[in-house]
N, C-alpha and C. Protein backbone atom coordinates (compact mmCIF):
# COMPACT_ATOMS: atom_id res chain seq x y z
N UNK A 1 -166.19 -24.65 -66.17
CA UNK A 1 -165.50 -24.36 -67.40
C UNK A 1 -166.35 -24.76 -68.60
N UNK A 2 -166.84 -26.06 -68.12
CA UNK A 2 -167.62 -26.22 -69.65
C UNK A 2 -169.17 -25.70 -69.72
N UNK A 3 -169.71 -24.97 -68.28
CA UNK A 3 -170.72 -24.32 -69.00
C UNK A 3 -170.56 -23.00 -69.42
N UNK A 4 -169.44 -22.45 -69.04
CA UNK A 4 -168.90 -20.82 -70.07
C UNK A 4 -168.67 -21.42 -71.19
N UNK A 5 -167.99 -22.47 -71.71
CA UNK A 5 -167.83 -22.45 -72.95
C UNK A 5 -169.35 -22.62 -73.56
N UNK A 6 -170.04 -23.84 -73.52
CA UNK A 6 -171.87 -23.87 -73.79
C UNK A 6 -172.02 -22.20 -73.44
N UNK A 7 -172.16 -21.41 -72.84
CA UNK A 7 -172.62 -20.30 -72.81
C UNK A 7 -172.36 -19.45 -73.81
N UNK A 8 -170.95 -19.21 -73.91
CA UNK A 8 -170.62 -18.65 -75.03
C UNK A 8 -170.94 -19.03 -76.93
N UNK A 9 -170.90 -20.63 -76.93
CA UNK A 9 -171.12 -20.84 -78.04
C UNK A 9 -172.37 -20.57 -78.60
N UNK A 10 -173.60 -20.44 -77.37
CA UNK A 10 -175.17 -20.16 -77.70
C UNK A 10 -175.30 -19.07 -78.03
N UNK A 11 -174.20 -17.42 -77.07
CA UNK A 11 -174.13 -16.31 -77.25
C UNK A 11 -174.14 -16.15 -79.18
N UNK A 12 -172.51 -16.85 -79.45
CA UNK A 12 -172.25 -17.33 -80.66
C UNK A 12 -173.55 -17.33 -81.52
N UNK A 13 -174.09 -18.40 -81.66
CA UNK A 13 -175.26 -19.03 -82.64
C UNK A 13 -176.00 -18.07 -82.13
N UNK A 14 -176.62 -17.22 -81.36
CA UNK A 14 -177.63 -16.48 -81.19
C UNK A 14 -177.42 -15.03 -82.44
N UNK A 15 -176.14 -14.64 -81.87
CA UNK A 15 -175.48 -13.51 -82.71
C UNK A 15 -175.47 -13.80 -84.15
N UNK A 16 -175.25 -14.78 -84.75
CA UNK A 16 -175.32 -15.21 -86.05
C UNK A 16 -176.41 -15.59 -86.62
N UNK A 17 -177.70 -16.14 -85.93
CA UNK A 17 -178.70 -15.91 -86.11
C UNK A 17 -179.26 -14.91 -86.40
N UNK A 18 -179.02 -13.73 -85.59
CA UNK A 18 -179.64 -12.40 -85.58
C UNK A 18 -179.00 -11.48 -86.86
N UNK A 19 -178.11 -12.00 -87.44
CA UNK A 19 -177.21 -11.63 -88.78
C UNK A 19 -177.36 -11.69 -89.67
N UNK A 20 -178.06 -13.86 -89.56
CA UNK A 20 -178.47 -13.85 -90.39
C UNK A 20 -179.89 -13.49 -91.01
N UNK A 21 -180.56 -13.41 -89.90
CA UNK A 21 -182.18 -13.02 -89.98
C UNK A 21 -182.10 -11.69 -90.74
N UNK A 22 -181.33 -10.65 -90.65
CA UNK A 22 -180.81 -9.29 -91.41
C UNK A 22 -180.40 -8.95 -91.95
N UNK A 23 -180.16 -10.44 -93.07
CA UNK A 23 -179.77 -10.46 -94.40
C UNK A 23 -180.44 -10.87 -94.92
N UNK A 24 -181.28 -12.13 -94.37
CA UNK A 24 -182.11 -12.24 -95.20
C UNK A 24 -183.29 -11.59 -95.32
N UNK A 25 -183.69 -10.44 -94.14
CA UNK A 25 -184.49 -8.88 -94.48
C UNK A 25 -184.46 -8.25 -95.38
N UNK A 26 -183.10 -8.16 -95.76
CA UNK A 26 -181.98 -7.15 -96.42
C UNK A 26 -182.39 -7.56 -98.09
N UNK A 27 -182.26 -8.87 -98.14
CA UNK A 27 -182.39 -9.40 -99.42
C UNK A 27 -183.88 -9.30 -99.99
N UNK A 28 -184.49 -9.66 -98.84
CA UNK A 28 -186.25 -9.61 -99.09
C UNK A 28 -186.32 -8.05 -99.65
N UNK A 29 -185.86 -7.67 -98.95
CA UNK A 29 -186.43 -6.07 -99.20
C UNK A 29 -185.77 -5.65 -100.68
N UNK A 30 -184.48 -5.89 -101.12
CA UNK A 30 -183.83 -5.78 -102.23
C UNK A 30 -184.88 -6.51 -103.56
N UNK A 31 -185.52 -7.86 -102.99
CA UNK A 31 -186.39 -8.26 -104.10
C UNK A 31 -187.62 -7.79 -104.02
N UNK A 32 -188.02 -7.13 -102.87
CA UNK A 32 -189.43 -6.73 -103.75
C UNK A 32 -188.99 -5.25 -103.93
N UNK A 33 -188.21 -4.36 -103.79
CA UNK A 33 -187.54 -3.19 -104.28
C UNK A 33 -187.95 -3.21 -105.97
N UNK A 34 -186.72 -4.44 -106.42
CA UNK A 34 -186.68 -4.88 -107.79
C UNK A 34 -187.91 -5.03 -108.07
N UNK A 35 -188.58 -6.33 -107.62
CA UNK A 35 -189.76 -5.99 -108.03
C UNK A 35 -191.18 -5.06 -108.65
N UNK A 36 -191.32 -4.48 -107.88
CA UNK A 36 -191.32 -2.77 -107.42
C UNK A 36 -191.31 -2.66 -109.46
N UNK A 37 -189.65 -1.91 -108.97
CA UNK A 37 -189.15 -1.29 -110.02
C UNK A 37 -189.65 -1.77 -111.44
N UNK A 38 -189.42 -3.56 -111.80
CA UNK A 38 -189.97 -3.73 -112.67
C UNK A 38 -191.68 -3.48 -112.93
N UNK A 39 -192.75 -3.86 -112.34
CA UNK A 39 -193.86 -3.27 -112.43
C UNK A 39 -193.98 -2.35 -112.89
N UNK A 40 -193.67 -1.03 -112.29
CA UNK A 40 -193.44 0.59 -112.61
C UNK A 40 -192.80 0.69 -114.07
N UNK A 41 -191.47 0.22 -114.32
CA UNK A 41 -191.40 0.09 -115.88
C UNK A 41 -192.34 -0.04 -116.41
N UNK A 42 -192.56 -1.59 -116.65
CA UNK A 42 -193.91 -2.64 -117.05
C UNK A 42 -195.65 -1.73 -117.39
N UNK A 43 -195.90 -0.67 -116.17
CA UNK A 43 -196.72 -0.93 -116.65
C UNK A 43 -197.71 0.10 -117.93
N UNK A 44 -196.62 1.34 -118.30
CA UNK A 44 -197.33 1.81 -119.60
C UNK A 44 -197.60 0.75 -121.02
N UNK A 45 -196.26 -0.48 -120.77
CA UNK A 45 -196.89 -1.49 -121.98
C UNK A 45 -198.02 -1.95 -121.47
N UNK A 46 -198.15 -2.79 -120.59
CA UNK A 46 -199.59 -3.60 -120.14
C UNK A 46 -200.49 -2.18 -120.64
N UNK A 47 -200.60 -1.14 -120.07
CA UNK A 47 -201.80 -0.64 -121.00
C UNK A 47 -201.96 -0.42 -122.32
N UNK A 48 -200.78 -0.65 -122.80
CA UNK A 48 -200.88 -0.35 -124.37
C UNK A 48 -201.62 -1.45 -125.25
N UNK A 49 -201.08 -3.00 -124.85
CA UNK A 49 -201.58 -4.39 -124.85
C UNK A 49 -203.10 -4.32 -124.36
N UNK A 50 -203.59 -3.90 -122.96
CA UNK A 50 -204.82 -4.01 -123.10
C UNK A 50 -205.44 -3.19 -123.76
N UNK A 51 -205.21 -1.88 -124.54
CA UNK A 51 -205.83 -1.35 -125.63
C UNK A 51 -206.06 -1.66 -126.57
N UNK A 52 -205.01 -2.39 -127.34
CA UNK A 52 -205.17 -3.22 -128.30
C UNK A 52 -205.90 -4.42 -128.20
N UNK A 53 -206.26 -5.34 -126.95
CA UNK A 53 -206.91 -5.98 -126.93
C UNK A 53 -208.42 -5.80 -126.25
N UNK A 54 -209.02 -4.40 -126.39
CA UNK A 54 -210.33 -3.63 -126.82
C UNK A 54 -210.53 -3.55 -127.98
N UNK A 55 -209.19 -2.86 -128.73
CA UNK A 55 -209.67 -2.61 -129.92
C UNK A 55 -209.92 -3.85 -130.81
N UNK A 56 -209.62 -4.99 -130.39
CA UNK A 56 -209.39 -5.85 -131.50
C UNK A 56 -210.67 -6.85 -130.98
N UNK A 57 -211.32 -6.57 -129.92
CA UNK A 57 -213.06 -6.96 -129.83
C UNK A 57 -212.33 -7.75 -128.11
N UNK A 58 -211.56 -8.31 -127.91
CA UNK A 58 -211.49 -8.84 -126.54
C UNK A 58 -212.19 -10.25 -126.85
N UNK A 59 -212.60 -10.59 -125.79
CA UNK A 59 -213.08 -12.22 -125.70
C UNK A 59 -213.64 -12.14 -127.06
N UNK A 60 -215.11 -11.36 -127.82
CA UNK A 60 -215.55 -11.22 -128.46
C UNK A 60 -215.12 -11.28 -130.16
N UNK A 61 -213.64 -11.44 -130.21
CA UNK A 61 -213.32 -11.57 -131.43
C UNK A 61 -213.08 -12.77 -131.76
N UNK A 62 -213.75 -13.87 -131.08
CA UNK A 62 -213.52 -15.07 -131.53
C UNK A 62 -214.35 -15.19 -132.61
N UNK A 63 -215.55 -14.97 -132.35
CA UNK A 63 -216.79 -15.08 -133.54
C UNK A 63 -215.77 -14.36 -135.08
N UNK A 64 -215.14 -13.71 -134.78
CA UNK A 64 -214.65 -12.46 -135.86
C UNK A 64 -213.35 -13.20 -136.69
N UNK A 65 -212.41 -13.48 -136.05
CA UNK A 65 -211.44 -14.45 -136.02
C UNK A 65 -211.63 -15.50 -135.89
N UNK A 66 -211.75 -16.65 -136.73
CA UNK A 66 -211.94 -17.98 -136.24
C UNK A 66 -210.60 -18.90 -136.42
């Protein structure tokens, strides 16, 4: 009797393990999704910013700007 019950409770924790391992897939995948997404927004500014920081000399405008 008490090793069906031990049997079952491992069945138990095994199953919930495997549940939880597939949520927290679930979630991983949801954040780099988001992720993702923001980049792709993101990145016509980043080139706009590094244009402006060509035009405005880059490392080189220190001498220019002090």
């Amino acid at each position: 009797m008490k090793i069906q019950k031990a049997a079952r409770a491992v069945e138990e924790t095994e199953r919930t393990l495997w549940t939880g391992r597939r949520v927290l897939v679930a979630q991983a995948a949801v954040l780099v999704g988001l992720t993702l997404l923001l980049l792709v927004k993101e990145v016509p500014g980043m080139v706009r910013e590094i244009k402006i920081y060509r035009m405005t000399g880059g490392r080189r405008a220190l001498r220019r700007y002090p």
